[in-house]
N, C-alpha and C. Protein backbone atom coordinates (compact mmCIF):
# COMPACT_ATOMS: atom_id res chain seq x y z
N UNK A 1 0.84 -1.17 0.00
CA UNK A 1 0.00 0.00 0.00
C UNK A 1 0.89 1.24 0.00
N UNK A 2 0.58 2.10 -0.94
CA UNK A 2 1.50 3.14 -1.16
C UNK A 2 1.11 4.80 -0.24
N UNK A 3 1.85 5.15 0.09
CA UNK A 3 0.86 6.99 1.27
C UNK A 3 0.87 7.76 -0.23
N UNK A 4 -0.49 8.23 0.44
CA UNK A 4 -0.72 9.33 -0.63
C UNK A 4 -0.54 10.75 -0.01
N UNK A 5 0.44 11.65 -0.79
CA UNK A 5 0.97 12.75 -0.60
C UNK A 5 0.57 13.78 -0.60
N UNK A 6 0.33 14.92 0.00
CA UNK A 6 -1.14 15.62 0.21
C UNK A 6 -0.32 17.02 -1.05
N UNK A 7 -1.07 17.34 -1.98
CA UNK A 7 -1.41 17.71 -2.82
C UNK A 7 -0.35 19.07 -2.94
N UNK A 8 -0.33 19.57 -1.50
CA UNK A 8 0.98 20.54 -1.51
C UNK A 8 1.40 20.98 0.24
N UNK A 9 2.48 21.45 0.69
CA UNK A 9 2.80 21.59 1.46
C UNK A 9 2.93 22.75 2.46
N UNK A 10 2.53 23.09 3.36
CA UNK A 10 2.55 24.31 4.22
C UNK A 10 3.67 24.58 5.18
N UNK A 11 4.24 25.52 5.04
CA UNK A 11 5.77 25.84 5.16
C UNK A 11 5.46 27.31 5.78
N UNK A 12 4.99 27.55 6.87
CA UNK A 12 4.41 29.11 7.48
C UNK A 12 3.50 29.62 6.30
N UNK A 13 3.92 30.86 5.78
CA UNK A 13 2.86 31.32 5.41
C UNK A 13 2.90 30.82 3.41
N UNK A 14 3.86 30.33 3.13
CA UNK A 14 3.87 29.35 2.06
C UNK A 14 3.11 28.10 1.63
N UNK A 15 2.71 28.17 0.65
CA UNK A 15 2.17 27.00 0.21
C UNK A 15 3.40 26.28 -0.77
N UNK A 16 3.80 24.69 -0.54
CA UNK A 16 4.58 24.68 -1.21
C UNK A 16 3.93 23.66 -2.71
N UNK A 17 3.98 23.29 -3.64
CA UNK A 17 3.82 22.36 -4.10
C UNK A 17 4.61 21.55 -4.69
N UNK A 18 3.74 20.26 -5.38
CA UNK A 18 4.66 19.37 -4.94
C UNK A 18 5.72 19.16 -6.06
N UNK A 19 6.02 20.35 -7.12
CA UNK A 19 7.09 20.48 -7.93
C UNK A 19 8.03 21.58 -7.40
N UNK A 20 7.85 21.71 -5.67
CA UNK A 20 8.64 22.76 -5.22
C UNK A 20 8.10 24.62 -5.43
N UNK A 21 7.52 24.55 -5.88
CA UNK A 21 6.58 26.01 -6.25
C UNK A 21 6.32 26.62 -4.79
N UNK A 22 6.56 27.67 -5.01
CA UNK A 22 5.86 28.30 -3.97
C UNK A 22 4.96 29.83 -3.86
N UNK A 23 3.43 29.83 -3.08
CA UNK A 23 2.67 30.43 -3.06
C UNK A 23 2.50 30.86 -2.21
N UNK A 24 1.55 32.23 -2.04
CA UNK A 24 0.89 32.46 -0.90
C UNK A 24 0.35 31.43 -0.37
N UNK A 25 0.14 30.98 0.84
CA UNK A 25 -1.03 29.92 1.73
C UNK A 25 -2.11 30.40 1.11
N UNK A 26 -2.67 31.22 1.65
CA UNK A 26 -3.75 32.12 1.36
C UNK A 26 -4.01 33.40 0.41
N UNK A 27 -5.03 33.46 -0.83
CA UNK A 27 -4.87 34.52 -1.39
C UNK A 27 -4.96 36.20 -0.22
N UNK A 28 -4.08 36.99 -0.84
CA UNK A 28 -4.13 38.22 -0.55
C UNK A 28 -2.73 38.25 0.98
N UNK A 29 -2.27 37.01 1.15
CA UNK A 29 -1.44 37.27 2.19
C UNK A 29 0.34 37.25 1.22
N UNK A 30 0.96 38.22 1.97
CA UNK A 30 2.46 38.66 1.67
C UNK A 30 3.39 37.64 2.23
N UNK A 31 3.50 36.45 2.00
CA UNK A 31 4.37 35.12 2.54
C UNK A 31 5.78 35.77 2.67
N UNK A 32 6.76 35.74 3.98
CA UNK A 32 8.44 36.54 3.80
C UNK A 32 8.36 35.54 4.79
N UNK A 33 9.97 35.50 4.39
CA UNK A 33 10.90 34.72 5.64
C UNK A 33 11.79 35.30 5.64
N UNK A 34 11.57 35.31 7.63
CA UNK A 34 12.92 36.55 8.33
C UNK A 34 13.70 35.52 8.45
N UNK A 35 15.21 36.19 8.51
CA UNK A 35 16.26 35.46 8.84
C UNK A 35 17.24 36.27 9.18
N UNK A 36 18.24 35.81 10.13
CA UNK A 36 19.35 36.93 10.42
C UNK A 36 20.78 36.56 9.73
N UNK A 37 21.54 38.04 9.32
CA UNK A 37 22.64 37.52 8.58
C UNK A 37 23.62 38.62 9.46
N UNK A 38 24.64 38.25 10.20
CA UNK A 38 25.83 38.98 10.95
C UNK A 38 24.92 39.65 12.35
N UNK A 39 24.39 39.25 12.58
CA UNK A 39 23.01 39.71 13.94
C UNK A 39 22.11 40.96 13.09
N UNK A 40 21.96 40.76 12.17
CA UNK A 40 20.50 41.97 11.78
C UNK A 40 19.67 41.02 11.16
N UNK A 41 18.67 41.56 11.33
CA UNK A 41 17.05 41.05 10.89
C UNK A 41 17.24 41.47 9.78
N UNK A 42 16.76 40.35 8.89
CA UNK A 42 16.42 40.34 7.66
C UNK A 42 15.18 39.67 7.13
N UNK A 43 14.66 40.17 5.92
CA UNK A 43 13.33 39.77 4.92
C UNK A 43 13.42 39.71 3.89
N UNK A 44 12.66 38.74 2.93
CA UNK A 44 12.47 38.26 1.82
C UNK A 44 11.28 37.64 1.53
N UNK A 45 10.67 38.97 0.74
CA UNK A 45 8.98 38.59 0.62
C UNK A 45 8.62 38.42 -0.38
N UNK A 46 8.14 37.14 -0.42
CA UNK A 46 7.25 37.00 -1.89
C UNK A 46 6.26 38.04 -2.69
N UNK A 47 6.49 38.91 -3.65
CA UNK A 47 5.74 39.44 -4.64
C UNK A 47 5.02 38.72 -5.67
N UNK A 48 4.30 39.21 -6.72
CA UNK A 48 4.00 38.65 -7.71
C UNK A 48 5.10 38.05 -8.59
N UNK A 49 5.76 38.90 -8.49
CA UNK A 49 7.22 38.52 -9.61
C UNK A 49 8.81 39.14 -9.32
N UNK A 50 8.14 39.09 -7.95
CA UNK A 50 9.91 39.50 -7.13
C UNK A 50 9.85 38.92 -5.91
N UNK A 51 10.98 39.06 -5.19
CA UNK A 51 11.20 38.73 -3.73
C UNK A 51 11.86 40.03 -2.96
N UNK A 52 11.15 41.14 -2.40
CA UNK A 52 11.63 42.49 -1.83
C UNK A 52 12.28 41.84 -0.66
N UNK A 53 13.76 42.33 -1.12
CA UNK A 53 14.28 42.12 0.47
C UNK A 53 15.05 43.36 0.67
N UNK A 54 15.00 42.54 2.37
CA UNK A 54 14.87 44.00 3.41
C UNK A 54 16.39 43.66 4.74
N UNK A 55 16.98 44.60 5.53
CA UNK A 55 17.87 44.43 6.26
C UNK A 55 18.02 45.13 7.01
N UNK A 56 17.72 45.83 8.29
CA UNK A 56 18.39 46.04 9.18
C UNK A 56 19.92 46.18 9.27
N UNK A 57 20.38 47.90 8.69
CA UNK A 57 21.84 47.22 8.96
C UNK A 57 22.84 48.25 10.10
N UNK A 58 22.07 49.19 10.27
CA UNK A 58 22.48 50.19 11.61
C UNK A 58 21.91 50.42 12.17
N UNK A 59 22.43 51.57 13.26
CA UNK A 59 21.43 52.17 14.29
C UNK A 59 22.57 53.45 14.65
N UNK A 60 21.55 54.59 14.27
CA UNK A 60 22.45 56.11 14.76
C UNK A 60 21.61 55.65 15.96
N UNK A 61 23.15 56.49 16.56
CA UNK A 61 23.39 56.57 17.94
C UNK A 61 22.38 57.29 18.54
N UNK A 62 21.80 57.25 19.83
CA UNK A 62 20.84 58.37 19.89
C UNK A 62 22.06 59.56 20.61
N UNK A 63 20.70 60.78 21.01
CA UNK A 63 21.65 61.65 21.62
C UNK A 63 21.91 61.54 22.99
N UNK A 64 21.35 60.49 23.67
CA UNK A 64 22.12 59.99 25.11
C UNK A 64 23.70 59.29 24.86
N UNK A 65 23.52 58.88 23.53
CA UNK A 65 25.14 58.18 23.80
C UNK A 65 25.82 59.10 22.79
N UNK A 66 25.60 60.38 22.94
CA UNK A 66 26.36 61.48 22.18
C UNK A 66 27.84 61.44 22.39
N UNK A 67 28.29 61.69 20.96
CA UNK A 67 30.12 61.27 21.38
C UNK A 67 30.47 61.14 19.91
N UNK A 68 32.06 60.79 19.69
CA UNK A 68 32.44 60.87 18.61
C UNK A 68 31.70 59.95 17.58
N UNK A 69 30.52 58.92 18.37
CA UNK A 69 29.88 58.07 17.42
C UNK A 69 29.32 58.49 16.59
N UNK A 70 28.37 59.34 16.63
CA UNK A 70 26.80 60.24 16.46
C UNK A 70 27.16 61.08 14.69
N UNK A 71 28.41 61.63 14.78
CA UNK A 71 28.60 62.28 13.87
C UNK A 71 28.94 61.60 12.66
N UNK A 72 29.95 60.93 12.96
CA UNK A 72 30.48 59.53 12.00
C UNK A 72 29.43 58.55 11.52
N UNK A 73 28.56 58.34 12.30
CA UNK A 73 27.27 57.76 11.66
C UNK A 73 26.58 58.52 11.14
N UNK A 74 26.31 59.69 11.22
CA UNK A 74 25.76 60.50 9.90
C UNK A 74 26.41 60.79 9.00
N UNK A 75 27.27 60.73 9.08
CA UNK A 75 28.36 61.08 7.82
C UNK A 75 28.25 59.90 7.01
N UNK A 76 28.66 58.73 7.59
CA UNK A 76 28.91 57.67 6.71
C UNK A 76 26.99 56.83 6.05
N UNK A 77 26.24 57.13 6.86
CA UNK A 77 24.67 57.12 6.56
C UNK A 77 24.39 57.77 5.13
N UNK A 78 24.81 59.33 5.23
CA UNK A 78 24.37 60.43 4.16
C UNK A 78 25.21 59.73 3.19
N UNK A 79 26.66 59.14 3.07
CA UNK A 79 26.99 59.05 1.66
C UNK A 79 27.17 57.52 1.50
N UNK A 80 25.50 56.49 1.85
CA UNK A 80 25.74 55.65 2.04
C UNK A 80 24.71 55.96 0.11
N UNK A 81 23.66 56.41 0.29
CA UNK A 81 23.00 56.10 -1.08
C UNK A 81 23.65 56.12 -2.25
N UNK A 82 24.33 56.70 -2.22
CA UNK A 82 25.60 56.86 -3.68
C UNK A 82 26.18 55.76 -3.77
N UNK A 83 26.74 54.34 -3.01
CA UNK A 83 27.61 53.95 -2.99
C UNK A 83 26.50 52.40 -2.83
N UNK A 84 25.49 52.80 -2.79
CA UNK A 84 24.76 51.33 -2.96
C UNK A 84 24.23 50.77 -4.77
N UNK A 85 24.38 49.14 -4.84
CA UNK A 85 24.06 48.53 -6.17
C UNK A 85 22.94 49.61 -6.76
N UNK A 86 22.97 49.53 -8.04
CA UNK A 86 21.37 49.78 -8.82
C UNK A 86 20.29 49.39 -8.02
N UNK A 87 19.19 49.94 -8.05
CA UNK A 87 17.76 49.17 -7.34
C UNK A 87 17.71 49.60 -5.97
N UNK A 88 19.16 48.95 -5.31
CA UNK A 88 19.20 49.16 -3.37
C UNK A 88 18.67 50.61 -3.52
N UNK A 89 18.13 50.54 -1.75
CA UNK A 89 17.59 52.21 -1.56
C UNK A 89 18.20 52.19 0.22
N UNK A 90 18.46 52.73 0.48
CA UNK A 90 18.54 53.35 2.18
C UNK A 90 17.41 53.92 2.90
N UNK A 91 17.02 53.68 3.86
CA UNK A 91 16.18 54.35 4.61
C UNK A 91 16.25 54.40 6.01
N UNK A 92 16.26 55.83 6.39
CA UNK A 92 16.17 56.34 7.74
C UNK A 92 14.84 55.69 8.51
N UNK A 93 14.43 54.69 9.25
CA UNK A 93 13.13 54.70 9.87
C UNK A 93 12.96 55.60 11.03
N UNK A 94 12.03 55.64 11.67
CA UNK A 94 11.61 56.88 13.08
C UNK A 94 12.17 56.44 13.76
N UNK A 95 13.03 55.11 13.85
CA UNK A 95 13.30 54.23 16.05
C UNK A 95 15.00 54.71 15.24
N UNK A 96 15.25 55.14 14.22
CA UNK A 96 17.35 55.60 14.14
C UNK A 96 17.78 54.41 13.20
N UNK A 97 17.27 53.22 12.90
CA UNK A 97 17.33 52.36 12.24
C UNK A 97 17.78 52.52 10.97
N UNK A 98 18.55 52.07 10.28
CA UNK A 98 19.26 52.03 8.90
C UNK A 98 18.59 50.98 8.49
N UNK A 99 17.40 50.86 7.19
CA UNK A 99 17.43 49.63 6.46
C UNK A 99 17.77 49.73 5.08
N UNK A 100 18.23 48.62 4.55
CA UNK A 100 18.83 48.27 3.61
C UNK A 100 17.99 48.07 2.44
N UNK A 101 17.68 48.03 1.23
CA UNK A 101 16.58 47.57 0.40
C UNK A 101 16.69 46.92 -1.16
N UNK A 102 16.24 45.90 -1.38
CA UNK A 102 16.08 45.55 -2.84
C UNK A 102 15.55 44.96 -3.41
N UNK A 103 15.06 44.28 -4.48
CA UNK A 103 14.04 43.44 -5.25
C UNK A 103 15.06 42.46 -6.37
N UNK A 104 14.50 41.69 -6.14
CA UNK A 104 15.08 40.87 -7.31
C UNK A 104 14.24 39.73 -7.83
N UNK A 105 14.16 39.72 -9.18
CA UNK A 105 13.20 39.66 -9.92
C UNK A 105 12.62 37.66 -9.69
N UNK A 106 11.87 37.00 -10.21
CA UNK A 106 11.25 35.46 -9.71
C UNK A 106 11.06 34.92 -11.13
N UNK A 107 10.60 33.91 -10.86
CA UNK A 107 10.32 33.16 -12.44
C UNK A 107 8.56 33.34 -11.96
N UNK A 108 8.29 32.84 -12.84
CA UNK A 108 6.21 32.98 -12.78
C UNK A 108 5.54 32.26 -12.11
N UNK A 109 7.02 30.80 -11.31
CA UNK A 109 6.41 30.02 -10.58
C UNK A 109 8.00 29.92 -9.50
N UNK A 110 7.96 30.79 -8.62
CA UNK A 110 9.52 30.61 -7.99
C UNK A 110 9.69 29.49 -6.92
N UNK A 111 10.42 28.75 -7.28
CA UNK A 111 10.81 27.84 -5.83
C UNK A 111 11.52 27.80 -4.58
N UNK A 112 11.53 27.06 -3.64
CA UNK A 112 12.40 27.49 -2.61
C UNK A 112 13.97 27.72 -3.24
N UNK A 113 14.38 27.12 -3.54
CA UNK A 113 15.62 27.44 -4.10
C UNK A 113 15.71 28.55 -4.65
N UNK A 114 14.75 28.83 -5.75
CA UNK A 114 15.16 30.54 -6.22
C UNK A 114 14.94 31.23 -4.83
N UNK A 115 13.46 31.10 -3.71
CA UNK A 115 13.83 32.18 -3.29
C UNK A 115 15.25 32.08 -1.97
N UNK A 116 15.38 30.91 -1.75
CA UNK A 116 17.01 31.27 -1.52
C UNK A 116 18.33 31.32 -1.65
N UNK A 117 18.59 31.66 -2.57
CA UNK A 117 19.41 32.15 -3.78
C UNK A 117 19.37 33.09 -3.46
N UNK A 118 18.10 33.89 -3.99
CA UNK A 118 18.16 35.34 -3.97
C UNK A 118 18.27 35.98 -2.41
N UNK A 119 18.17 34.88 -1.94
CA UNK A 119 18.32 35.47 -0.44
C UNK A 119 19.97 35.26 -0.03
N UNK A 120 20.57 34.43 -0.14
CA UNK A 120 21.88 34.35 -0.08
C UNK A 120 22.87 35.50 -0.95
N UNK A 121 22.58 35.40 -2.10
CA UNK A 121 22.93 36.68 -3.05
C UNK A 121 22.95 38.21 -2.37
N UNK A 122 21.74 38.57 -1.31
CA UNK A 122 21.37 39.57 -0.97
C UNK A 122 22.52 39.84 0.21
N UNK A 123 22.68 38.86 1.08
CA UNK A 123 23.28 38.61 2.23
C UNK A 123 24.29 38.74 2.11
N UNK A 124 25.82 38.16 0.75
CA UNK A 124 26.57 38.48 0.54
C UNK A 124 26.99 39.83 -0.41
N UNK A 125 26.13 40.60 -0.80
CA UNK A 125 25.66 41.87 -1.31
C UNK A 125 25.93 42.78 0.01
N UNK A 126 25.34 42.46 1.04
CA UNK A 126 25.06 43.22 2.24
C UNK A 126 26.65 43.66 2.55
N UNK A 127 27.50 42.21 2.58
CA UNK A 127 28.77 42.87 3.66
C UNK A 127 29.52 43.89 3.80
N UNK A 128 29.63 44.95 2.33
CA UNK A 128 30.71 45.99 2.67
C UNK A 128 29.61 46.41 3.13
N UNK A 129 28.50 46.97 3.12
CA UNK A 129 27.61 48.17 3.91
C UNK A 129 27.93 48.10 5.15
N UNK A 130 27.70 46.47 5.60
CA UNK A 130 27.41 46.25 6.94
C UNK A 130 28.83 46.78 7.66
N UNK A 131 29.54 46.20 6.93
CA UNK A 131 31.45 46.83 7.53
C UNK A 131 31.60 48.25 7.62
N UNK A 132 31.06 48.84 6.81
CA UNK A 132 31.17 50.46 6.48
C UNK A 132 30.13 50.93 7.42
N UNK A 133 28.81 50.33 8.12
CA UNK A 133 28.07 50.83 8.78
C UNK A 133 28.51 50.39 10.22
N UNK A 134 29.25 49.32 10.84
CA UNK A 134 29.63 49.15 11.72
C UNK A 134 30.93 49.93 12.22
N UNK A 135 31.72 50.42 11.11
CA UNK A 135 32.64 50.97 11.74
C UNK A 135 31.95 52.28 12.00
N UNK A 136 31.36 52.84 11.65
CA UNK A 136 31.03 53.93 11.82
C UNK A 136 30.10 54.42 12.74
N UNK A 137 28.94 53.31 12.71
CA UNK A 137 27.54 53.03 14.13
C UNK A 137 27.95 52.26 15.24
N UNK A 138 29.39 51.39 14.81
CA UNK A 138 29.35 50.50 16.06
C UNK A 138 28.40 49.03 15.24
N UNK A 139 28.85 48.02 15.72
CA UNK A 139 28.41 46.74 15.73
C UNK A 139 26.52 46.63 16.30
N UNK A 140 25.86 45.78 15.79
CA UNK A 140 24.66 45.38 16.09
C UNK A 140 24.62 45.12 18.03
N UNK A 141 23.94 45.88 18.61
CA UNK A 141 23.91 45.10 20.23
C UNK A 141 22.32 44.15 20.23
N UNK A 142 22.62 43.32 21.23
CA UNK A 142 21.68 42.64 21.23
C UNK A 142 21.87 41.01 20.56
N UNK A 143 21.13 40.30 20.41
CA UNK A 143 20.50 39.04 20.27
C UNK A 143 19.40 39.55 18.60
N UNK A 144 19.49 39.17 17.61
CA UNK A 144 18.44 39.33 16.68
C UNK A 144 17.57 38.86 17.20
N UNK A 145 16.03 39.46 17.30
CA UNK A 145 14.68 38.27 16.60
C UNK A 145 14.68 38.10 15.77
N UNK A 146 14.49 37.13 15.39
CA UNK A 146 14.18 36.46 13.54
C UNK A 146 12.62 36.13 14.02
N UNK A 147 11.96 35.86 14.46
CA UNK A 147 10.73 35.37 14.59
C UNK A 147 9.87 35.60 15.79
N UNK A 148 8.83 36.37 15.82
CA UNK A 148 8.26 36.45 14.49
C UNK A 148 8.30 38.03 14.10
N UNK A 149 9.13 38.68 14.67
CA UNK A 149 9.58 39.57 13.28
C UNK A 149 9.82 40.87 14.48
């Protein structure tokens, strides 16, 4: 007697099937998987025909830990957009946060493997920023959450 294999697979908010494909679970939901690369939170979210990923890769200093940090991280922040790939974007969030940004494009039916690929690709993309943002912000403090976000 042979098991019969249920039609496709649920992987969080992924549906997988059973040629490896992967979907929303549910129509209208944004399926991403966080993951951390050098202690920052990272994302990679399924689009229609991309995977937007996302990074955490500084933190200006606030003005309680005012000091030779504060300045050097704006400096090296402001002439961070010039010096990022095509596509990447920088963004200041409200909590001092530096995130990182980019898209890269899917096939019409992407699999786990494409989307981590493109997630590995992104991660080794990341490291001079992250070097150029650490010397300048200081290293990540803390423990990442990766989950749930």
């Amino acid at each position: 007697m042979q098991a019969t294999l249920p039609q496709d697979l649920t992987l969080g908010p992924f549906a997988v099937d059973r040629d490896g494909s992967l979907r929303p679970r549910e129509p209208g939901l944004r399926p991403a998987m966080r993951f951390a690369w050098r202690g920052r939170c990272c994302e990679a979210a399924l689009g229609p025909e991309e995977v937007q990923l996302s990074a955490i890769a500084a933190r200006i200093p606030s003005t309680a830990e005012a000091g030779p940090a504060r300045p050097g991280a704006f400096a090296a922040i402001a002439a961070l957009p010039g010096s990022l790939p095509p596509g990447w974007r920088a963004r200041l969030l409200p909590d001092h946060r530096v995130q990182l940004e980019t898209r890269a494009p899917l096939s019409d039916s992407p699999t786990t493997v494409e989307l981590l690929a493109a997630m590995v690709r992104f991660a080794l993309a990341l490291d001079p920023y992250l070097e150029r943002l650490d010397s300048a912000c200081g290293p990540p403090s803390g423990t990442a959450k990766t989950w749930p976000g």
